[in-house]
PDB file of N, CA and C in Angstrom:
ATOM      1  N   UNK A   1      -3.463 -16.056 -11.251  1.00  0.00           N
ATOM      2  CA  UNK A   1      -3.865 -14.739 -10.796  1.00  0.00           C
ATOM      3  C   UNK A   1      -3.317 -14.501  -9.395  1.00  0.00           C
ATOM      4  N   UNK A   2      -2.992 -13.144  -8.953  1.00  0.00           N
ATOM      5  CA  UNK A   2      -2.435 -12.732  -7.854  1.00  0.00           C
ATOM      6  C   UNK A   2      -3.217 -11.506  -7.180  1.00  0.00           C
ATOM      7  N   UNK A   3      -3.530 -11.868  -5.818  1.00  0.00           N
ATOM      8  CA  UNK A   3      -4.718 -10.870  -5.456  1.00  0.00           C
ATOM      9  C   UNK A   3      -3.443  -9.969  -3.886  1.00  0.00           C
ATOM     10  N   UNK A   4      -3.789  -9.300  -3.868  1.00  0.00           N
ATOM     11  CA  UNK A   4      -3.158  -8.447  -2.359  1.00  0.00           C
ATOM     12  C   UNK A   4      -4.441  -7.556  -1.900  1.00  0.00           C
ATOM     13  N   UNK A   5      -4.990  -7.970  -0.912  1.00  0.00           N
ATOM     14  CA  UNK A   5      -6.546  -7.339  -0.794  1.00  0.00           C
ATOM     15  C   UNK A   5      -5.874  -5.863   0.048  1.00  0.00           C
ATOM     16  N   UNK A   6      -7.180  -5.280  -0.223  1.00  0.00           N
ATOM     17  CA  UNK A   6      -6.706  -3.826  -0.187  1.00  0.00           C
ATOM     18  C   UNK A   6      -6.935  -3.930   1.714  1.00  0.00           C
ATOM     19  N   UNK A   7      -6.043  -2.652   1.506  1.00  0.00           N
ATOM     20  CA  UNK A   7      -6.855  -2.218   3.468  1.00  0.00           C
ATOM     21  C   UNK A   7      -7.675  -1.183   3.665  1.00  0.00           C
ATOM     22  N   UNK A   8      -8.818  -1.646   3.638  1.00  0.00           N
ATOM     23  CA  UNK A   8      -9.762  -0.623   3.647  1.00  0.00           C
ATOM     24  C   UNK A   8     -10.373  -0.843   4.848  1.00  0.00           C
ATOM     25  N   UNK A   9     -11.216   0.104   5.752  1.00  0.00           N
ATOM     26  CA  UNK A   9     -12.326   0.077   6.625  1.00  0.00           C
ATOM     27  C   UNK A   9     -13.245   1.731   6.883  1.00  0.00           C
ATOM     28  N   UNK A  10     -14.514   1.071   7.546  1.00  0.00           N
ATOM     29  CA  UNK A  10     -15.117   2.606   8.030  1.00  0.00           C
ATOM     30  C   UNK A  10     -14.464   3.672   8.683  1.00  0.00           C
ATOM     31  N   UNK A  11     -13.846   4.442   8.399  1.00  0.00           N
ATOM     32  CA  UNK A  11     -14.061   5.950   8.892  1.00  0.00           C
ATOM     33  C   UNK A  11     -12.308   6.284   8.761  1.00  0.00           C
ATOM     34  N   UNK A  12     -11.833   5.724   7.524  1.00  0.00           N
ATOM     35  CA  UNK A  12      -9.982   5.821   6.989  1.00  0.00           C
ATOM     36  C   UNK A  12     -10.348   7.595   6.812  1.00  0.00           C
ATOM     37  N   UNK A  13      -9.491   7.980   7.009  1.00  0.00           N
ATOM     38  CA  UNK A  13      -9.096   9.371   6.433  1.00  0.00           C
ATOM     39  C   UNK A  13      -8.571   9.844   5.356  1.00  0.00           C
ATOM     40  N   UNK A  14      -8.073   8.887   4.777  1.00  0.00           N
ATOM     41  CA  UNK A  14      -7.413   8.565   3.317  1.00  0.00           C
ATOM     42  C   UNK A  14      -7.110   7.675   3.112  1.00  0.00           C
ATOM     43  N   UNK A  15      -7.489   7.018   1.568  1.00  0.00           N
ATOM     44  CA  UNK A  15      -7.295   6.044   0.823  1.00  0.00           C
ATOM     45  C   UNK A  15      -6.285   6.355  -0.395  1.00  0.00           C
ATOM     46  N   UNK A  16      -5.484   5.798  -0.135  1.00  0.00           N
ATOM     47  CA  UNK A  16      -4.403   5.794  -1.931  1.00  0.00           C
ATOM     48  C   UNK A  16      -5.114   4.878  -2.538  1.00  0.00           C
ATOM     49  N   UNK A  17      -5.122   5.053  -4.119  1.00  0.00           N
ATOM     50  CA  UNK A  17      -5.766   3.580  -4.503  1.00  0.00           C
ATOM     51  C   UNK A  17      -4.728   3.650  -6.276  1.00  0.00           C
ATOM     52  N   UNK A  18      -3.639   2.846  -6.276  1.00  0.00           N
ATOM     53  CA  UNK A  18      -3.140   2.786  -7.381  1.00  0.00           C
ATOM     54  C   UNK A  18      -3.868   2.090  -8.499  1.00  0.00           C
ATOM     55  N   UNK A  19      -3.101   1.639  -9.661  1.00  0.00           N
ATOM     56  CA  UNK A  19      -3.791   1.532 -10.224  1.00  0.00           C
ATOM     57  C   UNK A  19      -3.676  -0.086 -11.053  1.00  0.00           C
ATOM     58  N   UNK A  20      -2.275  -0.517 -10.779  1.00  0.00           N
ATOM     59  CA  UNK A  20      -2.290  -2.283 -10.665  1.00  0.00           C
ATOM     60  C   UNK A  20      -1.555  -2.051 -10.187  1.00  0.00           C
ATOM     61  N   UNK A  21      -1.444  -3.933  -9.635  1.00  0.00           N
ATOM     62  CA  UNK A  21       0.241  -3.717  -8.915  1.00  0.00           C
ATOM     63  C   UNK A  21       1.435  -4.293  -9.567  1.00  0.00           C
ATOM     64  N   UNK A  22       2.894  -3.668  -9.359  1.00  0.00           N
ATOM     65  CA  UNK A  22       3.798  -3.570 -10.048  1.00  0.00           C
ATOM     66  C   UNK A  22       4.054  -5.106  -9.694  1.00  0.00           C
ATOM     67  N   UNK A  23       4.775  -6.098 -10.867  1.00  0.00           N
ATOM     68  CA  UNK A  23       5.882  -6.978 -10.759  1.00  0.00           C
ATOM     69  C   UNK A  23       6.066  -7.320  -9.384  1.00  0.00           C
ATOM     70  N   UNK A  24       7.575  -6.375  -8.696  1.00  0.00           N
ATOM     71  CA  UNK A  24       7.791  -6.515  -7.258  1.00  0.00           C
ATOM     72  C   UNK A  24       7.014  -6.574  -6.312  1.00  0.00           C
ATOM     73  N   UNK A  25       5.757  -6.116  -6.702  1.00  0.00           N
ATOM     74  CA  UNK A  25       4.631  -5.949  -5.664  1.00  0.00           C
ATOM     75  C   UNK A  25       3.840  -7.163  -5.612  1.00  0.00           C
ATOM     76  N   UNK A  26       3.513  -7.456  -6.708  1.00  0.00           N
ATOM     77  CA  UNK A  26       3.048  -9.008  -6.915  1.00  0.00           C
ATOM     78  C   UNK A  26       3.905 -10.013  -6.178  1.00  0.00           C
ATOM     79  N   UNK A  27       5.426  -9.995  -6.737  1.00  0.00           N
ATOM     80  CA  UNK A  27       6.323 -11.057  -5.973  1.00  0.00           C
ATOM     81  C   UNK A  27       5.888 -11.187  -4.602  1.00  0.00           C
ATOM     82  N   UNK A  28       6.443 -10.147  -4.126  1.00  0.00           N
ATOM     83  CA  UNK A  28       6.724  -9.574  -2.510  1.00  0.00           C
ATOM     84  C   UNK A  28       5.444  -9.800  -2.177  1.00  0.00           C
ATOM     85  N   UNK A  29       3.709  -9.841  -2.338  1.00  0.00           N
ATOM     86  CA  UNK A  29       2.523  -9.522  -1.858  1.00  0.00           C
ATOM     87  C   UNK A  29       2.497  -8.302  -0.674  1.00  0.00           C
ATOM     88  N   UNK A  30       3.228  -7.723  -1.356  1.00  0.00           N
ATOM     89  CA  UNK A  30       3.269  -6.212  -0.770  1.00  0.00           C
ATOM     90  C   UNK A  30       3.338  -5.139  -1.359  1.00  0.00           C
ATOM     91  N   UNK A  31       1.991  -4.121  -0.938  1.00  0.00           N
ATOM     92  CA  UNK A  31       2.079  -2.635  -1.302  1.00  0.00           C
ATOM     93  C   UNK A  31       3.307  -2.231  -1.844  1.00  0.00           C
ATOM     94  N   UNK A  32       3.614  -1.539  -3.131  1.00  0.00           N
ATOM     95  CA  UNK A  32       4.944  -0.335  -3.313  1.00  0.00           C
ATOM     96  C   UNK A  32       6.258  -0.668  -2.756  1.00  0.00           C
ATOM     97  N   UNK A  33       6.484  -2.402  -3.233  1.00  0.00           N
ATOM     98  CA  UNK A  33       7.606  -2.377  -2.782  1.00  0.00           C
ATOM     99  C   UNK A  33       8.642  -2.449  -3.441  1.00  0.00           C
ATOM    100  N   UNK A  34       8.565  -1.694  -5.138  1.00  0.00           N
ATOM    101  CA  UNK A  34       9.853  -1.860  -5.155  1.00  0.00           C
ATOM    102  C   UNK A  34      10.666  -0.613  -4.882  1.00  0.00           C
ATOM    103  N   UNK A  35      12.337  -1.137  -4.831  1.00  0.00           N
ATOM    104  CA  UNK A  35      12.879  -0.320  -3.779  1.00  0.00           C
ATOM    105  C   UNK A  35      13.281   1.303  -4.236  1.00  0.00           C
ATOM    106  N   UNK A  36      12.799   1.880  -6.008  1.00  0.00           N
ATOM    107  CA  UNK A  36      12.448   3.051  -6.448  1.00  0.00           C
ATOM    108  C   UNK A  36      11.088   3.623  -6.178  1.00  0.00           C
ATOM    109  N   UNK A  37      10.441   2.841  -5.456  1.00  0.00           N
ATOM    110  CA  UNK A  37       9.301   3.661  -4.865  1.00  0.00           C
ATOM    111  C   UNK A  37       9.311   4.467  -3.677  1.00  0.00           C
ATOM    112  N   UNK A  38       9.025   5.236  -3.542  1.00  0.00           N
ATOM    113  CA  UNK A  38       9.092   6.293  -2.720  1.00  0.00           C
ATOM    114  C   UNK A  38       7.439   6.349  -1.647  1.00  0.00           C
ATOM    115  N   UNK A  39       6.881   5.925  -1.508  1.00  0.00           N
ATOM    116  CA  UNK A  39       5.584   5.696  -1.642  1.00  0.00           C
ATOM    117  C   UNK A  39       5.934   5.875   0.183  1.00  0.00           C
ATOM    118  N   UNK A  40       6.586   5.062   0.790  1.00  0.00           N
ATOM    119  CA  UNK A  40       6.432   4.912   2.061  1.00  0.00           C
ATOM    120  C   UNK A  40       7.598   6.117   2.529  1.00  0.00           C
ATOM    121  N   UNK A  41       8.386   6.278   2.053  1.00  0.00           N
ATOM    122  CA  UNK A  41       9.192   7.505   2.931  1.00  0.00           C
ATOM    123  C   UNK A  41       8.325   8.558   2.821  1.00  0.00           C
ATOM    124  N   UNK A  42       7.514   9.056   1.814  1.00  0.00           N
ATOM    125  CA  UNK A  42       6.869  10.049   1.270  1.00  0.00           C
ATOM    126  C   UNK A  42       5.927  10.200   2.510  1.00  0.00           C
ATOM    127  N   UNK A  43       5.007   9.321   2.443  1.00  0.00           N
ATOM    128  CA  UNK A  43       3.891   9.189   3.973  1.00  0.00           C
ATOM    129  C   UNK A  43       4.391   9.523   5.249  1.00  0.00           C
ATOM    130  N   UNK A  44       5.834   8.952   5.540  1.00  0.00           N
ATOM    131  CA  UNK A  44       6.107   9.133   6.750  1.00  0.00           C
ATOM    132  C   UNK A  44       7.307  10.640   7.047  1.00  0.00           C
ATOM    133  N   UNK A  45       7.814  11.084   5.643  1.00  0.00           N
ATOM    134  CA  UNK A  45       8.275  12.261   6.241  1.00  0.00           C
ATOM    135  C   UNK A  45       7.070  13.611   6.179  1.00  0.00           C
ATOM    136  N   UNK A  46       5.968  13.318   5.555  1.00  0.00           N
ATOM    137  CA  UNK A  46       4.882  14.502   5.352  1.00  0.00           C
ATOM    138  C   UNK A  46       4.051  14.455   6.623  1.00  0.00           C
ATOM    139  N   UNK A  47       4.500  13.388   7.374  1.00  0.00           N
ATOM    140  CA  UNK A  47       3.699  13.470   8.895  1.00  0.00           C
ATOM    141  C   UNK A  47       2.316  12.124   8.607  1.00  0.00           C
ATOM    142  N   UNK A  48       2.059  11.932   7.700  1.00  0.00           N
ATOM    143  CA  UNK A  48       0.746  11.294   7.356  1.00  0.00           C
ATOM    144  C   UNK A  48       0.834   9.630   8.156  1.00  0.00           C
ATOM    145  N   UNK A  49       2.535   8.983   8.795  1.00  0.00           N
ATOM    146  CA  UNK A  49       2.391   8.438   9.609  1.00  0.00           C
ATOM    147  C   UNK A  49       3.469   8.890  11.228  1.00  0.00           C
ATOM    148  N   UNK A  50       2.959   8.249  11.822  1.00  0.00           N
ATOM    149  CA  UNK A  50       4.448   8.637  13.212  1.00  0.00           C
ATOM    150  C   UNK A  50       5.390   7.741  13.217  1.00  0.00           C
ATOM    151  N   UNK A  51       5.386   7.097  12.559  1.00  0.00           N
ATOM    152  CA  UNK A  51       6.718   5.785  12.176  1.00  0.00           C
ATOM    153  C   UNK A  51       7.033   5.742  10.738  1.00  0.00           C
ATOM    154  N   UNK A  52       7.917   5.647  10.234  1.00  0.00           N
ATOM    155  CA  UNK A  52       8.083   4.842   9.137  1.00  0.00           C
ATOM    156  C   UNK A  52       7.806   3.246   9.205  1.00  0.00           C
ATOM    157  N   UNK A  53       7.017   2.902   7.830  1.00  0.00           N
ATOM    158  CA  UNK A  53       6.958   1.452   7.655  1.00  0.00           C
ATOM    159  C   UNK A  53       7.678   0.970   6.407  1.00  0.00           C
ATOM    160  N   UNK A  54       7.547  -0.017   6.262  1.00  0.00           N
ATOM    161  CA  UNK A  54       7.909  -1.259   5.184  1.00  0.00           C
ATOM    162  C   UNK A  54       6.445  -1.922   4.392  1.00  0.00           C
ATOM    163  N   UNK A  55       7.360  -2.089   3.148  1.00  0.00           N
ATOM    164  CA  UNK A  55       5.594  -2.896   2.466  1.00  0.00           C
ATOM    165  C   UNK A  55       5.315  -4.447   3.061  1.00  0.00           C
ATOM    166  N   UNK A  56       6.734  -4.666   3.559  1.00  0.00           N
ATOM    167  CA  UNK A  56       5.522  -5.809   4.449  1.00  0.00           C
ATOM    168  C   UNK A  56       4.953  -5.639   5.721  1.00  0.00           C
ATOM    169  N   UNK A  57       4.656  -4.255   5.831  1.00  0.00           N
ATOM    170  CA  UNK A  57       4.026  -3.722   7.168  1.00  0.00           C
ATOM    171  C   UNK A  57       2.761  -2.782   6.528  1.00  0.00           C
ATOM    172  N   UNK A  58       2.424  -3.440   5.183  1.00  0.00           N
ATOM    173  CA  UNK A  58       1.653  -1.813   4.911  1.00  0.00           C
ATOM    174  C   UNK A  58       0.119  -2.375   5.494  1.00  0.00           C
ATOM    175  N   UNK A  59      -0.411  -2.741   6.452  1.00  0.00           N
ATOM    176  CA  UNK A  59      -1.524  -3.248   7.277  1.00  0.00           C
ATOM    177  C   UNK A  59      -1.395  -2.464   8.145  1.00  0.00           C
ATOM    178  N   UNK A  60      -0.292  -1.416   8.597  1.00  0.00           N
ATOM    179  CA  UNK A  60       0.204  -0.786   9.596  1.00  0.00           C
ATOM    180  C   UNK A  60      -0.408   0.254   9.178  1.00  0.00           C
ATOM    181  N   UNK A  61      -0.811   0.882   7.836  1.00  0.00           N
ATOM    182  CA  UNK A  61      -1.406   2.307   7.657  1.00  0.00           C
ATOM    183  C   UNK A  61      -2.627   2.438   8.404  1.00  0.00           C
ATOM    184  N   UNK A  62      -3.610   1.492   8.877  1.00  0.00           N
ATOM    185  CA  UNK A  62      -4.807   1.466   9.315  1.00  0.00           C
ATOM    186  C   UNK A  62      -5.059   2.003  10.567  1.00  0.00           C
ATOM    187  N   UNK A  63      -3.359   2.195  11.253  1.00  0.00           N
ATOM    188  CA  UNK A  63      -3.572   2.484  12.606  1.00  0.00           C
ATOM    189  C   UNK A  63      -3.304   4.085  12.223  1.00  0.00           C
ATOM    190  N   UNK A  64      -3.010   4.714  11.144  1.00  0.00           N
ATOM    191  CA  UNK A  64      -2.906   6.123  10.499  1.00  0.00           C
ATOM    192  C   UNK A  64      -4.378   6.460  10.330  1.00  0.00           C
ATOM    193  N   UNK A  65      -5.569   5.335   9.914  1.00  0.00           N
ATOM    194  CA  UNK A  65      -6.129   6.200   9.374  1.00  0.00           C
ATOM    195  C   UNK A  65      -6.227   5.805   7.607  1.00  0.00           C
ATOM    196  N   UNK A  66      -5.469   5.129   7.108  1.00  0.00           N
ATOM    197  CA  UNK A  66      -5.177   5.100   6.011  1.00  0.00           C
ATOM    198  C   UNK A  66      -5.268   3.843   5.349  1.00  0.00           C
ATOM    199  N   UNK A  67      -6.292   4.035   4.383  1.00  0.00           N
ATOM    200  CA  UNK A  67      -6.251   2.749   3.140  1.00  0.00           C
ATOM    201  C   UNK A  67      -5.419   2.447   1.853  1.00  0.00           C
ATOM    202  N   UNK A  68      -5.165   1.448   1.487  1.00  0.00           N
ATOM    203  CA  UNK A  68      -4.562   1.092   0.164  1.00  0.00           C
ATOM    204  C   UNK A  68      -5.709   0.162  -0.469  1.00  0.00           C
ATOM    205  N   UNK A  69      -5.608   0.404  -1.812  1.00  0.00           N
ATOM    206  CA  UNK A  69      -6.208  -0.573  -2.655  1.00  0.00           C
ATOM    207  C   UNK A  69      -6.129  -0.213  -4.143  1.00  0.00           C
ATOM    208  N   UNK A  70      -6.294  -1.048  -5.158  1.00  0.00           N
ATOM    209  CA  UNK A  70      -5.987  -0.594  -6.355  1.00  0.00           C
ATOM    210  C   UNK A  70      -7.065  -1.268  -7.094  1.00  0.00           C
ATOM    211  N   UNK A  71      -7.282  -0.342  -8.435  1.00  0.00           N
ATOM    212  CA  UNK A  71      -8.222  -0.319  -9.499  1.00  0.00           C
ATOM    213  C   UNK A  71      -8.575  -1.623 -10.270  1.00  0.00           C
ATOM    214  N   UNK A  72      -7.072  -2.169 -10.112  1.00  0.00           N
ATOM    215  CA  UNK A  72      -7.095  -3.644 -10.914  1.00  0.00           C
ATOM    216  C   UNK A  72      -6.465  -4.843  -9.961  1.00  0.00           C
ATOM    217  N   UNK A  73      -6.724  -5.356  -8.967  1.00  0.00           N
ATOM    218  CA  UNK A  73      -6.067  -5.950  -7.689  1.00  0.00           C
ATOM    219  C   UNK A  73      -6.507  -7.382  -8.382  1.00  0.00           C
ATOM    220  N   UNK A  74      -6.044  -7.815  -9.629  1.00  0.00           N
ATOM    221  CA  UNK A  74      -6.029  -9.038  -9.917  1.00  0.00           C
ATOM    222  C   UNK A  74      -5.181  -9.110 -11.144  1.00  0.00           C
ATOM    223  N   UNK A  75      -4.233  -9.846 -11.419  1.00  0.00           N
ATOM    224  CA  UNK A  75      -3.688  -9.835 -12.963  1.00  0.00           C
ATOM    225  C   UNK A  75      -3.333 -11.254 -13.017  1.00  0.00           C
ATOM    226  N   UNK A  76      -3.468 -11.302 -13.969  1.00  0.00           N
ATOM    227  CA  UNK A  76      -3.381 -13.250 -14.710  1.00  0.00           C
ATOM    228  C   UNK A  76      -2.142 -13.127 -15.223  1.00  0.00           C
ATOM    229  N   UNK A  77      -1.806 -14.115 -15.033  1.00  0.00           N
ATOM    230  CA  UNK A  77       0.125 -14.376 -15.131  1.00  0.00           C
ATOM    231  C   UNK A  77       0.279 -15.263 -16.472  1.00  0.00           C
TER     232      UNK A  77
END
């Protein structure tokens, strides 16, 4: 089993919460990373961050304001 704990805390302004995580995401233990995801340019050209990040930076949304976590954050291999 492969866990990537979500980033959640009191008073986020928004939470994404998918719904497992993909293959690449499992590999990588990083948020939306494979490289047809759009997930992080999307956030950072709509303003929702002041930087662009990387999924091995996605701990970085918290300083946005912003959580990740998903529905099924465990899958047996």
């Amino acid at each position: 089993m492969f866990l990537i704990d979500g980033v959640l805390q009191v008073g986020l302004e928004a939470v994404f919460c998918g719904t497992a995580l993909g293959r690449t995401s499992e590999q990588s233990g990083a948020y939306s990373a494979h490289s047809g995801n759009s997930f992080w340019k999307t956030i950072y050209r709509t303003g929702l961050t002041d930087r662009p990040l990387r999924p091995p930076k996605y701990r970085g949304l918290l300083e946005s304001g912003i959580g990740l976590t998903d529905l099924c954050s465990i899958r047996e291999r």
